[in-house]
C-alpha atoms as a PDB file:
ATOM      1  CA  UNK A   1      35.167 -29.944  65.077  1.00  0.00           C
ATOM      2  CA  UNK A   2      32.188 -29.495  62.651  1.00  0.00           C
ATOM      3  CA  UNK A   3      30.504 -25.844  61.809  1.00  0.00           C
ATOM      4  CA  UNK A   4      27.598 -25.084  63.887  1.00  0.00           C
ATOM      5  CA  UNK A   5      24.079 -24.252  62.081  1.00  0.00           C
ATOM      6  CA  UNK A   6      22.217 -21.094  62.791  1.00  0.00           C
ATOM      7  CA  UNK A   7      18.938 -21.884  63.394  1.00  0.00           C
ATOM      8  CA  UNK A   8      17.306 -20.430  60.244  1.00  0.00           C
ATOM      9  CA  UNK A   9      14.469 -19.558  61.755  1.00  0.00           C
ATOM     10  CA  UNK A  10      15.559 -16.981  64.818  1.00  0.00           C
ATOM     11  CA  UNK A  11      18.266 -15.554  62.260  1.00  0.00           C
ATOM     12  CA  UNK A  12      15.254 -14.147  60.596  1.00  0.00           C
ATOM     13  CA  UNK A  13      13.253 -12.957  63.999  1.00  0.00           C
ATOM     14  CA  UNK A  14      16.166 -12.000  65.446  1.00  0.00           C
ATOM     15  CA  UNK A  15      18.847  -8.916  64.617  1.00  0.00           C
ATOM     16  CA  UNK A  16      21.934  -7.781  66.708  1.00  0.00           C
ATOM     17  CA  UNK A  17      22.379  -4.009  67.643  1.00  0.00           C
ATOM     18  CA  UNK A  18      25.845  -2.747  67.817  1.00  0.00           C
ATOM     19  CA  UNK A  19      26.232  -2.939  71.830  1.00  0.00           C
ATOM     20  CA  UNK A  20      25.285  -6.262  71.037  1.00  0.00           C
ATOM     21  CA  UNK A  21      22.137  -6.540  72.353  1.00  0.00           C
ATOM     22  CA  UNK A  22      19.531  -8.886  70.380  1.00  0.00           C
ATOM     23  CA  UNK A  23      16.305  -6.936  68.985  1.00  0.00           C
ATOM     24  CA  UNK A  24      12.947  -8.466  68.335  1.00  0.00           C
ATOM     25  CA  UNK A  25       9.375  -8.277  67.156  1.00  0.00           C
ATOM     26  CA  UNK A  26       6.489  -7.798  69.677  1.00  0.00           C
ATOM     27  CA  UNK A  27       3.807 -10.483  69.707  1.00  0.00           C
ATOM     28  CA  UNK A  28       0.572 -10.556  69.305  1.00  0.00           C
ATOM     29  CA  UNK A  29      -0.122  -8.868  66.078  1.00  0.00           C
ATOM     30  CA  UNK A  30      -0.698 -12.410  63.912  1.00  0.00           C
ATOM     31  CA  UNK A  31      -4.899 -12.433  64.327  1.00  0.00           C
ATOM     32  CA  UNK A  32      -7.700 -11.438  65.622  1.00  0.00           C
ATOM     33  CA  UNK A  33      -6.787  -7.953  65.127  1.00  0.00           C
ATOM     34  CA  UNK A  34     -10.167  -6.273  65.296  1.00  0.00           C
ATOM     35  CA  UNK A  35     -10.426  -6.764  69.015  1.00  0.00           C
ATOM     36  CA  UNK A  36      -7.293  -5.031  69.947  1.00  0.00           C
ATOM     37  CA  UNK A  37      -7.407  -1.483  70.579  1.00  0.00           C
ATOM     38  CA  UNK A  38      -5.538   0.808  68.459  1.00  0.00           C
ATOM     39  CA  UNK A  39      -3.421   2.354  70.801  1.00  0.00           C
ATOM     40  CA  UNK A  40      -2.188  -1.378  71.670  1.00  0.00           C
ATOM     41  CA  UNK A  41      -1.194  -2.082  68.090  1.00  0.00           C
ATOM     42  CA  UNK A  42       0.414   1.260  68.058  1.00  0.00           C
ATOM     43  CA  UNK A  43       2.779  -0.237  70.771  1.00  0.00           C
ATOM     44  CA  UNK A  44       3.183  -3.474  69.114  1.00  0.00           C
ATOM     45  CA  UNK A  45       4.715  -1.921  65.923  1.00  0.00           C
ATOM     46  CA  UNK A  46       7.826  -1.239  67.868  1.00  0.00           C
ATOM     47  CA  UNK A  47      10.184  -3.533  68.176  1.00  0.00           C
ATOM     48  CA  UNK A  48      11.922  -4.742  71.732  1.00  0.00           C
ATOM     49  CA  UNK A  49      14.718  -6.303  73.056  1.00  0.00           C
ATOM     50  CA  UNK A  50      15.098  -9.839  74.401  1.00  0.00           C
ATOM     51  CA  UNK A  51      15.337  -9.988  77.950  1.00  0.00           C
ATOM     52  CA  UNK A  52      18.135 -12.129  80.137  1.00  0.00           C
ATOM     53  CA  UNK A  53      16.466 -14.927  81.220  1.00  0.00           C
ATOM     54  CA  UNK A  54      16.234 -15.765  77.627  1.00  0.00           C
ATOM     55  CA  UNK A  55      19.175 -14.271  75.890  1.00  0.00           C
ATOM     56  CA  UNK A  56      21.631 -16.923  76.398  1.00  0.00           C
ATOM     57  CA  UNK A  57      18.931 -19.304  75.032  1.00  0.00           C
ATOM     58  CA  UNK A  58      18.630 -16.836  71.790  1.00  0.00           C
ATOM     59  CA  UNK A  59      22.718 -16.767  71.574  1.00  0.00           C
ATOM     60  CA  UNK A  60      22.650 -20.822  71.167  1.00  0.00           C
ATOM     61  CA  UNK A  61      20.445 -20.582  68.230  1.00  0.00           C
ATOM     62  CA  UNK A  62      22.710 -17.874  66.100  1.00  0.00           C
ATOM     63  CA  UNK A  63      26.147 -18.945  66.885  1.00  0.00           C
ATOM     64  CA  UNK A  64      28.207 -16.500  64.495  1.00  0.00           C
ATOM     65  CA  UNK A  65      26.231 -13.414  64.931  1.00  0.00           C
ATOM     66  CA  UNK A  66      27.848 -12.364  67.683  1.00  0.00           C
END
């Protein structure tokens, strides 16, 4: 059988913890910043985890990180 490819680009959005949970960036911080309350962006700085609807979906994309 032939190696499978990590999807370059969720290896760089995405990051394993050591229970093995997969961490990620919040959205909306790309534009139109000066709209957005403070307190909001404050929130968005921190990072979050991806939920289970979509972590099997994340898991196909980064094969061997796991």
């Amino acid at each position: 059988m032939p190696k499978l490819k990590t999807h370059r680009g969720a290896a760089k959005r995405f990051s394993v913890t050591g229970s093995g949970k997969i961490k990620r960036n919040k959205a909306y911080k790309g534009h139109l910043l000066t709209g957005k309350p403070s307190k909001r962006m404050r929130k968005l700085r921190k990072g979050g985890l991806v939920s289970d609807a979509q972590y099997d979906n994340v898991k196909k994309l980064l094969p061997y990180m796991f």
